[in-house]
N, C-alpha and C. Protein backbone atom coordinates (compact mmCIF):
# COMPACT_ATOMS: atom_id res chain seq x y z
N UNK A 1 8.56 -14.86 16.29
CA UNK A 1 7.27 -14.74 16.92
C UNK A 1 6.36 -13.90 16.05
N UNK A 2 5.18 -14.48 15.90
CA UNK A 2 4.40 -13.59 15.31
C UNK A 2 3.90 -12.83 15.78
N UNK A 3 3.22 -11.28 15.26
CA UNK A 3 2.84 -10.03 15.62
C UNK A 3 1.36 -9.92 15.29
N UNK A 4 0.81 -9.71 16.02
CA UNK A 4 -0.69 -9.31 15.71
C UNK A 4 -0.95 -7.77 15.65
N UNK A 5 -1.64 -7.58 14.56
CA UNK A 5 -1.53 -6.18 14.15
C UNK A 5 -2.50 -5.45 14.85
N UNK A 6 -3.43 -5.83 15.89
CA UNK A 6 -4.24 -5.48 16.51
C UNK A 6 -3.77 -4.69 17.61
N UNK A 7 -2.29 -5.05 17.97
CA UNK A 7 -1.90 -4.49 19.03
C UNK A 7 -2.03 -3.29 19.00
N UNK A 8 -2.00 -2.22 19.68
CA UNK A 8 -1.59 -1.04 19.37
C UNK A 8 -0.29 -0.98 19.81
N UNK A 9 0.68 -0.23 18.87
CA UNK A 9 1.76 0.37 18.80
C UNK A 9 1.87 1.80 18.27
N UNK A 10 2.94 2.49 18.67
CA UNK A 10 3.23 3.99 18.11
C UNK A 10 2.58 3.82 16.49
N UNK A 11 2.17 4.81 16.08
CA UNK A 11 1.78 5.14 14.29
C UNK A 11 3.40 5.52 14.40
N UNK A 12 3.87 4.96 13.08
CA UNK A 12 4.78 5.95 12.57
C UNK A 12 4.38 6.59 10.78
N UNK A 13 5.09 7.40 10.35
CA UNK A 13 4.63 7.99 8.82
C UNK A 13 5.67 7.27 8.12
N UNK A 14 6.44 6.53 8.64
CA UNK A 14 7.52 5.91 7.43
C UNK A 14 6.77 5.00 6.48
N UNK A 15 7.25 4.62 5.08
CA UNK A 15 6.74 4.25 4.17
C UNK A 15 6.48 2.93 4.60
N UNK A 16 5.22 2.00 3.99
CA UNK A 16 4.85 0.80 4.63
C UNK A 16 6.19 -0.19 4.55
N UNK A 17 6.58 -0.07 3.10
CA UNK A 17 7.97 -1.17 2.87
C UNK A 17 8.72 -0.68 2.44
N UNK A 18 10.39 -1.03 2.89
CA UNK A 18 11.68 -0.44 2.35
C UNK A 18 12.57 -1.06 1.64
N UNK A 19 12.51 -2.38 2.29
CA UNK A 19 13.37 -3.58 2.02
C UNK A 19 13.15 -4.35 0.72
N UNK A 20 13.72 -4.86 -0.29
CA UNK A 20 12.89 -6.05 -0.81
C UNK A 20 12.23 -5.14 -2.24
N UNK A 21 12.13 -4.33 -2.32
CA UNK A 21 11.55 -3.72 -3.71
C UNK A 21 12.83 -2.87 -4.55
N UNK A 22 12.29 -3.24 -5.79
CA UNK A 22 13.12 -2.46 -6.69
C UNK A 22 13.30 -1.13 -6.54
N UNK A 23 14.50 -0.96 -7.42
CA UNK A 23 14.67 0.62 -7.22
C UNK A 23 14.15 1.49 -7.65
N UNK A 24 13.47 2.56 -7.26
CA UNK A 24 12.22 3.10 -7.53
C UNK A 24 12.96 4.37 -7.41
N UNK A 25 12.88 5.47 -8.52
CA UNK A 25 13.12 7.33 -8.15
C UNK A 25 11.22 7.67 -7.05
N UNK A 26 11.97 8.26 -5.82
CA UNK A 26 10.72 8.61 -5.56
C UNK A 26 10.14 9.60 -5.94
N UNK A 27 10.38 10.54 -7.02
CA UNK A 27 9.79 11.40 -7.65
C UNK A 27 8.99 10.91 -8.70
N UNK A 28 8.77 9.76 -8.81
CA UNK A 28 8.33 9.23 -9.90
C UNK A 28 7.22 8.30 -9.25
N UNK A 29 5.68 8.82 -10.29
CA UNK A 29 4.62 7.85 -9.94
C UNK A 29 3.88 7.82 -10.78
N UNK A 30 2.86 6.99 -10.42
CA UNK A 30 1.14 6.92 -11.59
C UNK A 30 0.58 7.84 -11.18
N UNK A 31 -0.20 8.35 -12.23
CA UNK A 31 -1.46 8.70 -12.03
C UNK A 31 -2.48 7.13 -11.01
N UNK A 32 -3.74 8.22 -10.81
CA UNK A 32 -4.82 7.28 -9.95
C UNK A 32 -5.03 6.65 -10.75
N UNK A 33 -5.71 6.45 -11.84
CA UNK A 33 -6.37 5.58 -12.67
C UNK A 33 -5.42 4.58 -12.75
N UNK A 34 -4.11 4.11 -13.29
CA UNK A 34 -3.36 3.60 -13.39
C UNK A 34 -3.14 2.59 -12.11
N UNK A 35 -2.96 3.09 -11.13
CA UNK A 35 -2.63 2.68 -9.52
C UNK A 35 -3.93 1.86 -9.46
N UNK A 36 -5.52 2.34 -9.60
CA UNK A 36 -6.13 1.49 -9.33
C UNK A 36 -6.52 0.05 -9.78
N UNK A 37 -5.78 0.30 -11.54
CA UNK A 37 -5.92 -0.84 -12.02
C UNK A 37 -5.21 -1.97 -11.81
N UNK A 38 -3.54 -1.30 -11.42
CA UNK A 38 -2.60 -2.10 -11.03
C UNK A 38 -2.99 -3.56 -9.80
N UNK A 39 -3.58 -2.11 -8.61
CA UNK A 39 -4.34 -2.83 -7.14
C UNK A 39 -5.69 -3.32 -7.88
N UNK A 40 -6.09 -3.67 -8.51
CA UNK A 40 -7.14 -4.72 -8.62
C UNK A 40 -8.85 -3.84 -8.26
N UNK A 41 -8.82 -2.44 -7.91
CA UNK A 41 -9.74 -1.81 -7.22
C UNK A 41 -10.49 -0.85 -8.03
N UNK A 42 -11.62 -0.35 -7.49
CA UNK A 42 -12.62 0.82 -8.55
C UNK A 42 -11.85 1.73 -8.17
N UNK A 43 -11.46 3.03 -8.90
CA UNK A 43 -11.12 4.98 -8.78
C UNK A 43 -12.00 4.97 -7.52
N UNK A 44 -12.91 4.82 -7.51
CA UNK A 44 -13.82 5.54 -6.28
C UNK A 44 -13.43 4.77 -4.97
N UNK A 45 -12.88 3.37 -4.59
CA UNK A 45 -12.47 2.94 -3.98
C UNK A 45 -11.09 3.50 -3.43
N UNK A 46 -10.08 3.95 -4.77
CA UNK A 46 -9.01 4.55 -4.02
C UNK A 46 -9.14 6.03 -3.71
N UNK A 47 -10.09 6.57 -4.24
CA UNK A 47 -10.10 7.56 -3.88
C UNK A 47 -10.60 8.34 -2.32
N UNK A 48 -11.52 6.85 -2.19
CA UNK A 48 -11.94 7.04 -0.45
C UNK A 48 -10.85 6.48 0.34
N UNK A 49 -9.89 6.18 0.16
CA UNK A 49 -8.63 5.53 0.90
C UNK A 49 -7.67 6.20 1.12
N UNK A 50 -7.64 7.51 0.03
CA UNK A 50 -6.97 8.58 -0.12
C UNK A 50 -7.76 9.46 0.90
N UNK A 51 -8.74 10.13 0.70
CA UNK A 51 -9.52 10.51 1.86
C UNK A 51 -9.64 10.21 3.03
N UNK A 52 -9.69 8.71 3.05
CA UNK A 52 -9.70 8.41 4.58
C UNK A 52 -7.96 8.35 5.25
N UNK A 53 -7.24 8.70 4.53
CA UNK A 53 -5.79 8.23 4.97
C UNK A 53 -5.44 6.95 5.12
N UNK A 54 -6.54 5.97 4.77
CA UNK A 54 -6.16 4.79 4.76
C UNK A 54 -4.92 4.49 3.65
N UNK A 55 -4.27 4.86 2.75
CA UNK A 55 -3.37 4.59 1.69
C UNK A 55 -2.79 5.96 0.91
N UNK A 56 -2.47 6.93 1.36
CA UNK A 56 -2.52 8.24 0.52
C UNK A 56 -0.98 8.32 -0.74
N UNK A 57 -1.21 8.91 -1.28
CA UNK A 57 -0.19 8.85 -2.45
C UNK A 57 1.03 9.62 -1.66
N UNK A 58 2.45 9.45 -1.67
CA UNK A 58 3.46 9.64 -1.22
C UNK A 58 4.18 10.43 -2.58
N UNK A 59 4.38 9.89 -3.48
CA UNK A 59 4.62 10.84 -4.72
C UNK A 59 4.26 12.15 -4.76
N UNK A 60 2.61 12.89 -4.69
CA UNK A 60 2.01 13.87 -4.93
C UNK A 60 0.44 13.72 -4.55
N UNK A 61 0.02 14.49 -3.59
CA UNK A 61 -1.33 14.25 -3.00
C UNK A 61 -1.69 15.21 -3.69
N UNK A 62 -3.08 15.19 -3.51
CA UNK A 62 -4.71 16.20 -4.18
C UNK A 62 -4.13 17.38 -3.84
N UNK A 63 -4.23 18.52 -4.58
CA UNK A 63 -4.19 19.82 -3.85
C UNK A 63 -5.03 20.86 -4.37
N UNK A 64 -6.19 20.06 -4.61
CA UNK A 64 -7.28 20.99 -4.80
C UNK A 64 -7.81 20.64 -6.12
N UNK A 65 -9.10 21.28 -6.69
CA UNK A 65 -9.88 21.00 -7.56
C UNK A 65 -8.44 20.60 -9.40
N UNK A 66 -8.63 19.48 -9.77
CA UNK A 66 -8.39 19.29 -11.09
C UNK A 66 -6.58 18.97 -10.65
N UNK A 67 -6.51 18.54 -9.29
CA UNK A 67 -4.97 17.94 -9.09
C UNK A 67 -4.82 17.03 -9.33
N UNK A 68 -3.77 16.18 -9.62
CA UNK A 68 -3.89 14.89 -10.17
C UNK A 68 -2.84 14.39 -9.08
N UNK A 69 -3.21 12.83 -8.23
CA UNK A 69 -2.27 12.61 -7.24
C UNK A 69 -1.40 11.40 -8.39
N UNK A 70 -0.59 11.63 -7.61
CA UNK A 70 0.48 10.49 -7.91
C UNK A 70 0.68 9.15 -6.93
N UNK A 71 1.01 8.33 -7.34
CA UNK A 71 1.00 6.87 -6.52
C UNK A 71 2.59 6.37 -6.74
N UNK A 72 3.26 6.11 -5.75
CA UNK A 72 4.27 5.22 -5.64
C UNK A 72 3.90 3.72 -6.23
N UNK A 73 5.31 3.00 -6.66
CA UNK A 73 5.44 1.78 -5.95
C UNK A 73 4.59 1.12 -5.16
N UNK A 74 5.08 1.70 -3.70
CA UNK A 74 5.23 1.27 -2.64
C UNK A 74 3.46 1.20 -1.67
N UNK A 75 2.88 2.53 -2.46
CA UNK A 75 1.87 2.72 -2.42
C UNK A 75 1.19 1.52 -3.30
N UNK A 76 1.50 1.63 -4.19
CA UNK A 76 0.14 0.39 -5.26
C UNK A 76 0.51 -0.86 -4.77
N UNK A 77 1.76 -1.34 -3.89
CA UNK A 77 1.94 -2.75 -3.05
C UNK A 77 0.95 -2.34 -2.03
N UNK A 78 0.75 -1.68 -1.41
CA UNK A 78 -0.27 -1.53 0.04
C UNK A 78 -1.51 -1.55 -0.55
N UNK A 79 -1.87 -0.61 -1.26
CA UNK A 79 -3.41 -1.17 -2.23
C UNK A 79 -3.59 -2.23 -2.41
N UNK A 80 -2.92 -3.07 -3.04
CA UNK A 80 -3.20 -4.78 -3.26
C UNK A 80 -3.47 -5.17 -2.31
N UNK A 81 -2.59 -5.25 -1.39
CA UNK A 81 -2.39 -5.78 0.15
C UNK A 81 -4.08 -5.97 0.64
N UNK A 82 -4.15 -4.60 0.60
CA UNK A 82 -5.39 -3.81 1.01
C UNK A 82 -6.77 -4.51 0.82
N UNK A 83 -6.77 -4.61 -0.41
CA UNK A 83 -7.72 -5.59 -1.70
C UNK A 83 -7.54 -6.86 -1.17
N UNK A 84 -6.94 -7.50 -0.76
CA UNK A 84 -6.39 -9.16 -1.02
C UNK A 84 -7.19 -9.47 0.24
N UNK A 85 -6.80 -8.10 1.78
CA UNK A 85 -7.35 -8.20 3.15
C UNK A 85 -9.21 -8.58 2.56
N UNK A 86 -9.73 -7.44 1.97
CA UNK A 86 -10.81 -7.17 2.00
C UNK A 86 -11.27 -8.17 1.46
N UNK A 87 -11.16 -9.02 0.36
CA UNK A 87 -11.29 -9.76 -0.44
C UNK A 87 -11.76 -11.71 0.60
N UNK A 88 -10.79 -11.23 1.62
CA UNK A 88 -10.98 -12.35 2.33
C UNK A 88 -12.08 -12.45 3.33
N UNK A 89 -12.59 -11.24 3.55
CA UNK A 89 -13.45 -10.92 4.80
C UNK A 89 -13.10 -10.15 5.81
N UNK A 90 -12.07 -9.52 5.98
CA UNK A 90 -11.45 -8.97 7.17
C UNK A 90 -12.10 -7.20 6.79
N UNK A 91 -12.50 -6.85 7.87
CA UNK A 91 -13.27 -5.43 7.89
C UNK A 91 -11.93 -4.54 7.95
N UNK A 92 -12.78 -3.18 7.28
CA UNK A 92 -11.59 -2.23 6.41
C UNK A 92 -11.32 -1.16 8.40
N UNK A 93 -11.84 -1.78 9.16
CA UNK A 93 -11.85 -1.21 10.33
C UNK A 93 -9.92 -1.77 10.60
N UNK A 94 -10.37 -3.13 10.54
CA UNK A 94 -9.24 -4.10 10.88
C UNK A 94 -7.54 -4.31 10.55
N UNK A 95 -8.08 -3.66 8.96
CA UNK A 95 -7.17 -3.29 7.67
C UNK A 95 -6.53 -2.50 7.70
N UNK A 96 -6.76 -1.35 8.74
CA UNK A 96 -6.33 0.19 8.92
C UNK A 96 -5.48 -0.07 9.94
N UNK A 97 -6.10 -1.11 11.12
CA UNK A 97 -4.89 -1.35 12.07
C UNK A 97 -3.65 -2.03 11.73
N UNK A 98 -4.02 -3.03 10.62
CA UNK A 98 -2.91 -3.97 10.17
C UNK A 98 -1.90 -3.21 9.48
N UNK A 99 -2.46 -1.66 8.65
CA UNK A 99 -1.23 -1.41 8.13
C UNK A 99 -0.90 -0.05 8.86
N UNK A 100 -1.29 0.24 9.86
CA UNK A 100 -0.38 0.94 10.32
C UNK A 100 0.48 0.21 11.48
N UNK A 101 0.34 -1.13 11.62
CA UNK A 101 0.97 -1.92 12.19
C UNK A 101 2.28 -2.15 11.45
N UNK A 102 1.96 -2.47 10.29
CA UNK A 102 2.89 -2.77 9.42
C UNK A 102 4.01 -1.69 9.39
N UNK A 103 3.27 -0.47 9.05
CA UNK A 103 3.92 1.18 8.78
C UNK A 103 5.22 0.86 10.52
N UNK A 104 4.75 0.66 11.61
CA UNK A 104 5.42 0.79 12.91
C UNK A 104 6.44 -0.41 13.09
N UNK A 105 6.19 -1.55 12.53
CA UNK A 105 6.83 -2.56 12.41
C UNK A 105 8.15 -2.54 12.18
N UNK A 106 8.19 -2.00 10.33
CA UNK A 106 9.69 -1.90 10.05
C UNK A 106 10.26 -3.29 9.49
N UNK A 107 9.59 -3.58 8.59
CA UNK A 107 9.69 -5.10 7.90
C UNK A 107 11.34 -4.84 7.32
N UNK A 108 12.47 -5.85 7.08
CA UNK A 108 13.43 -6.35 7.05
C UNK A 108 13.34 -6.68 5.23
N UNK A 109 12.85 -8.18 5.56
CA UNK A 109 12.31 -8.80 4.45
C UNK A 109 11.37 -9.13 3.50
N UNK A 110 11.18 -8.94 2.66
CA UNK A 110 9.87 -8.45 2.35
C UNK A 110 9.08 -9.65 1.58
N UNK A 111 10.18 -10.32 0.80
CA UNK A 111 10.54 -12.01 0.28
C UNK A 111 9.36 -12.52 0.93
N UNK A 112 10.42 -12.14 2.57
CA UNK A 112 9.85 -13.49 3.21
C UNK A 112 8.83 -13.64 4.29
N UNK A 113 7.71 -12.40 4.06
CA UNK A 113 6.87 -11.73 4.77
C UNK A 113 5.66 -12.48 4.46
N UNK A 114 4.61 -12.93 5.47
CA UNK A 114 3.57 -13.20 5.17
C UNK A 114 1.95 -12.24 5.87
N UNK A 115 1.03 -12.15 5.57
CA UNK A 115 0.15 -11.80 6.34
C UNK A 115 -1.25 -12.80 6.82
N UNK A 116 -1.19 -13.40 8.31
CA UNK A 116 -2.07 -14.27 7.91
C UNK A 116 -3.14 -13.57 8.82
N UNK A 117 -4.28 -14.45 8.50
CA UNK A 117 -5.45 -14.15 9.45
C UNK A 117 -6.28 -15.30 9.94
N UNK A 118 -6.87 -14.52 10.86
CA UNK A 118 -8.36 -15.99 11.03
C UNK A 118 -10.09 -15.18 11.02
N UNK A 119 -9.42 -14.27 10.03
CA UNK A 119 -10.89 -13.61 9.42
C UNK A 119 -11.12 -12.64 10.56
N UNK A 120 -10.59 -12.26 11.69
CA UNK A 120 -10.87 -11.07 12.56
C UNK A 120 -9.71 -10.51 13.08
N UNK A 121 -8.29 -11.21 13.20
CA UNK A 121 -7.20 -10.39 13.86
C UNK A 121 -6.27 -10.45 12.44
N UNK A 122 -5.43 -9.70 12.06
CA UNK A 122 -4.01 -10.04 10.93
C UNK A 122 -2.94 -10.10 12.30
N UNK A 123 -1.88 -10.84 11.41
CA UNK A 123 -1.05 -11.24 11.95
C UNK A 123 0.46 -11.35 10.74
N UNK A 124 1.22 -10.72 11.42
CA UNK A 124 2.86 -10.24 10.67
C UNK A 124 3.73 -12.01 10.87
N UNK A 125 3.73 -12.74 9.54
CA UNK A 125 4.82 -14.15 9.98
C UNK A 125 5.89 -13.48 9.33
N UNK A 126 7.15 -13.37 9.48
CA UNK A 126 8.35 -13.37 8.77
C UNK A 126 9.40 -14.65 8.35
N UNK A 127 8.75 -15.70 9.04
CA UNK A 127 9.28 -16.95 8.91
C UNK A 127 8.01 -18.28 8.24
N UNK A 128 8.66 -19.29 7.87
CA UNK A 128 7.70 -20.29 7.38
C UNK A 128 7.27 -20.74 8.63
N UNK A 129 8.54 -21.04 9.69
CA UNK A 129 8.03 -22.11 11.40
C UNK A 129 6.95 -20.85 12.02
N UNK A 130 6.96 -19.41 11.69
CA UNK A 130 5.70 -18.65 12.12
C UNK A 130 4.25 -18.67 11.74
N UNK A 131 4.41 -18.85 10.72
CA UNK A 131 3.31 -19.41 9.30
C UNK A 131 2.99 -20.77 10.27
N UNK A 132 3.43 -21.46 10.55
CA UNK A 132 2.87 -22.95 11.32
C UNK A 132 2.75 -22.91 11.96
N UNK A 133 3.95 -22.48 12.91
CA UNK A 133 3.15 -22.28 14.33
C UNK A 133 1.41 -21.88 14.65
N UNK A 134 1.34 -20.68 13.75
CA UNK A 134 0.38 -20.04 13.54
C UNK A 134 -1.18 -20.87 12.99
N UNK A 135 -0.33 -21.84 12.35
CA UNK A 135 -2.14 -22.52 11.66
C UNK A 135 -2.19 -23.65 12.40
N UNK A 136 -0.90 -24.31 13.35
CA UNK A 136 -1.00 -25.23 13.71
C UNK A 136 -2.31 -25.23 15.29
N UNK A 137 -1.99 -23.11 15.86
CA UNK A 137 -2.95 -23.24 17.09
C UNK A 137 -4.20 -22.82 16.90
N UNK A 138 -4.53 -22.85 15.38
CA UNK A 138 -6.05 -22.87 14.62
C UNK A 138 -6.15 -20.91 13.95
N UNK A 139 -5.28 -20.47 14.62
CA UNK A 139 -5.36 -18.45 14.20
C UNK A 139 -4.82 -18.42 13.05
N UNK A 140 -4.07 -18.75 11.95
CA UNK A 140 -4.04 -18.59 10.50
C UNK A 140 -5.11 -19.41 9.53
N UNK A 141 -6.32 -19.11 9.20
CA UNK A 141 -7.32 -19.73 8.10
C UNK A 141 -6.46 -19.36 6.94
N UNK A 142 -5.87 -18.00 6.20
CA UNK A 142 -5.48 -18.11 5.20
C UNK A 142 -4.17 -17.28 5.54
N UNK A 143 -3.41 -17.02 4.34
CA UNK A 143 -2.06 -16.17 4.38
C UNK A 143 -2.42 -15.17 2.89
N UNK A 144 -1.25 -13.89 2.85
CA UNK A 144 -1.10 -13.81 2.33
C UNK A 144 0.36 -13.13 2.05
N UNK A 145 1.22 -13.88 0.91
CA UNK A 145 2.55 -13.55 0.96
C UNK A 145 3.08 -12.68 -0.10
N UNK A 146 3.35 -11.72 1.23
CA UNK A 146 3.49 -10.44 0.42
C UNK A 146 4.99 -10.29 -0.94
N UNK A 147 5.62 -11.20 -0.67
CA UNK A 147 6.53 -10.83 -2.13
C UNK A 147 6.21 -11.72 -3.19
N UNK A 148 5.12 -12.33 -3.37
CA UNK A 148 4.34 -12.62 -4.56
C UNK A 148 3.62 -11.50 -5.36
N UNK A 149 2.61 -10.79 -3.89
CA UNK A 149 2.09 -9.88 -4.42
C UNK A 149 3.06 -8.62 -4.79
N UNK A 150 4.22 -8.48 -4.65
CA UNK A 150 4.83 -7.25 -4.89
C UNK A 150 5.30 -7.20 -6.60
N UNK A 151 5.59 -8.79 -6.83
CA UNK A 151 5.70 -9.27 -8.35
C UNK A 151 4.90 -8.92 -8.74
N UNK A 152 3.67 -9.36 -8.60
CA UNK A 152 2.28 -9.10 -9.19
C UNK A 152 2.28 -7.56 -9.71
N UNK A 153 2.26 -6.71 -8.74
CA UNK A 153 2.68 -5.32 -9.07
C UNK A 153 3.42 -4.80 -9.71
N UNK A 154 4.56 -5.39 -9.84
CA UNK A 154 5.98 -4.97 -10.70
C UNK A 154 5.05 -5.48 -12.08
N UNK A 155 4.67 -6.69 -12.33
CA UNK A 155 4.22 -6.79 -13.49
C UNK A 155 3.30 -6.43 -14.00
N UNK A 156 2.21 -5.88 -13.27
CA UNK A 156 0.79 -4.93 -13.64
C UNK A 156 1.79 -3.84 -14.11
N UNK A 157 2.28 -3.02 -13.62
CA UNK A 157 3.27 -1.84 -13.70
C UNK A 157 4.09 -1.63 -14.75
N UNK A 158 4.50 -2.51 -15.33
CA UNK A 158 5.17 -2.52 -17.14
C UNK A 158 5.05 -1.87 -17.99
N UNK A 159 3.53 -1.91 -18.22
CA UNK A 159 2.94 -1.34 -19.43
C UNK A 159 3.21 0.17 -19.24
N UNK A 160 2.55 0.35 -18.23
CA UNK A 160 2.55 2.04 -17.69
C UNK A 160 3.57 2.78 -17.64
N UNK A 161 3.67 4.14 -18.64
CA UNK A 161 4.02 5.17 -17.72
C UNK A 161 4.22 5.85 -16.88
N UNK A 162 5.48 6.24 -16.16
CA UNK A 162 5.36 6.65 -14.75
C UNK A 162 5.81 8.38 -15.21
N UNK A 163 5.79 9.23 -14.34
CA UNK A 163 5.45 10.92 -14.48
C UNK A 163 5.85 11.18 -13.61
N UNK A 164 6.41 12.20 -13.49
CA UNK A 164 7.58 12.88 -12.94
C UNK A 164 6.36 14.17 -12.77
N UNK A 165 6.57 14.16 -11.23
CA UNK A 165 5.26 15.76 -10.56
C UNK A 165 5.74 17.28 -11.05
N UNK A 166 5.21 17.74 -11.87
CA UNK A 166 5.52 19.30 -12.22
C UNK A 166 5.86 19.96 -11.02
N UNK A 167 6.96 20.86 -10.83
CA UNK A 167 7.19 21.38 -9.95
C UNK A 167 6.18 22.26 -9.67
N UNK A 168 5.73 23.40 -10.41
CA UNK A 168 4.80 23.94 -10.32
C UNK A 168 3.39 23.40 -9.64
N UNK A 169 2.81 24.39 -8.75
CA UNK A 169 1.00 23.49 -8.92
C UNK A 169 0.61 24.16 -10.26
N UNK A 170 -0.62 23.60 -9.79
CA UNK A 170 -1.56 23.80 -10.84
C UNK A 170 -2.14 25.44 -11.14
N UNK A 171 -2.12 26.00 -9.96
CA UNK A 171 -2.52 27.66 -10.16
C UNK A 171 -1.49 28.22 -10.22
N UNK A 172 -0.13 28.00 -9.98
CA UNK A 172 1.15 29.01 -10.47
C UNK A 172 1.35 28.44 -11.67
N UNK A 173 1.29 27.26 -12.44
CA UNK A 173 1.09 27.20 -13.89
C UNK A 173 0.27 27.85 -14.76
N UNK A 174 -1.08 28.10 -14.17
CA UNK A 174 -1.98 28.79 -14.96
C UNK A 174 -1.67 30.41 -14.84
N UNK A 175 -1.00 30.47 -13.55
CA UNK A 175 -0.55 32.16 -13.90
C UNK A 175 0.54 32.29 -14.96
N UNK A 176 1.52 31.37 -14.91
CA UNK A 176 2.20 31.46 -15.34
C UNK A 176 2.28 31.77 -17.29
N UNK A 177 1.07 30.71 -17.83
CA UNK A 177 0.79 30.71 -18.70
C UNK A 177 0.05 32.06 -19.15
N UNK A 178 -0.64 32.56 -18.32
CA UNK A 178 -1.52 34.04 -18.75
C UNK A 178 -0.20 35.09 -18.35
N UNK A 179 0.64 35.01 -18.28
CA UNK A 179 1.45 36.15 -18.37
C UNK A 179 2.43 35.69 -19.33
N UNK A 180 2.72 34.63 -19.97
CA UNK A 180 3.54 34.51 -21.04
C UNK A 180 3.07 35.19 -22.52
């Protein structure tokens, strides 16, 4: 049965996807710049997404002037996601419900996950007969299937360096350095 992400359900903070992605150290991420190029999006775009909590870095968030966040994986799959929604017409109002729908959900498969819409509600298929069902009663106009886009990511992601978060912040490093 398909899920409409409109519903409201509990928020939970668990990571959007578990299932279905490579093995990833979670101490290990991009820089922003990197993440945004991966997701297809402007710095200033992720950076209001980060702000708004719509997508925040799980690796290492902002912690003040000249911090540098870090981006998961798992994070630069939800950015795309994110992009692909917006890209179609669906308002970033709409987008926020879908993935914390997603976040409460608790996806299985990730393969075999689709997201469809009809340009105002998203909707969770995990099956192809959901995917039809779905366009057959006119509510899926388009899809989008999320373990294509997770490839997509793995292969934006190649080139790049990933960075390991200094234990230190940034102001116990700088003390640190003026007393050496």
């Amino acid at each position: 049965m398909t899920r409409d992400m409109a519903d409201n359900e509990p928020f939970s903070a668990e990571l959007l996807f578990t299932d279905g992605l490579p093995a990833m150290d979670d101490e290990v991420g991009y820089r922003g710049a990197v993440a945004a190029r991966a997701a297809g999006i402007t710095y200033r775009q992720l950076d209001y997404w980060a702000r708004t909590e719509l997508v925040v870095p799980t690796v290492r968030g902002a912690s003040g002037s000249g911090s540098q966040r870090l981006y998961g994986f798992r994070d630069i799959l939800v950015l795309k996601l994110v992009k692909r929604l917006l890209d179609t017409g669906i308002s970033l109002q709409q987008i926020r419900t879908a993935v914390d729908q997603l976040r409460a959900s608790g996806i299985r498969d990730l393969a075999g996950t689709t997201l469809m819409s009809d340009g105002a509600s998203v909707y969770l298929c995990t099956s192809n007969d959901e995917v039809i069902d779905l366009v057959s009663r006119g509510q899926g106009v388009f899809g989008i299937a999320v373990g294509k886009v997770l490839r997509e990511v793995e292969s934006e992601l190649v080139e790049f360096e990933v960075e390991k978060p200094d234990p230190l912040d940034e102001l116990a490093a700088r003390r640190s350095a003026r007393t050496a």
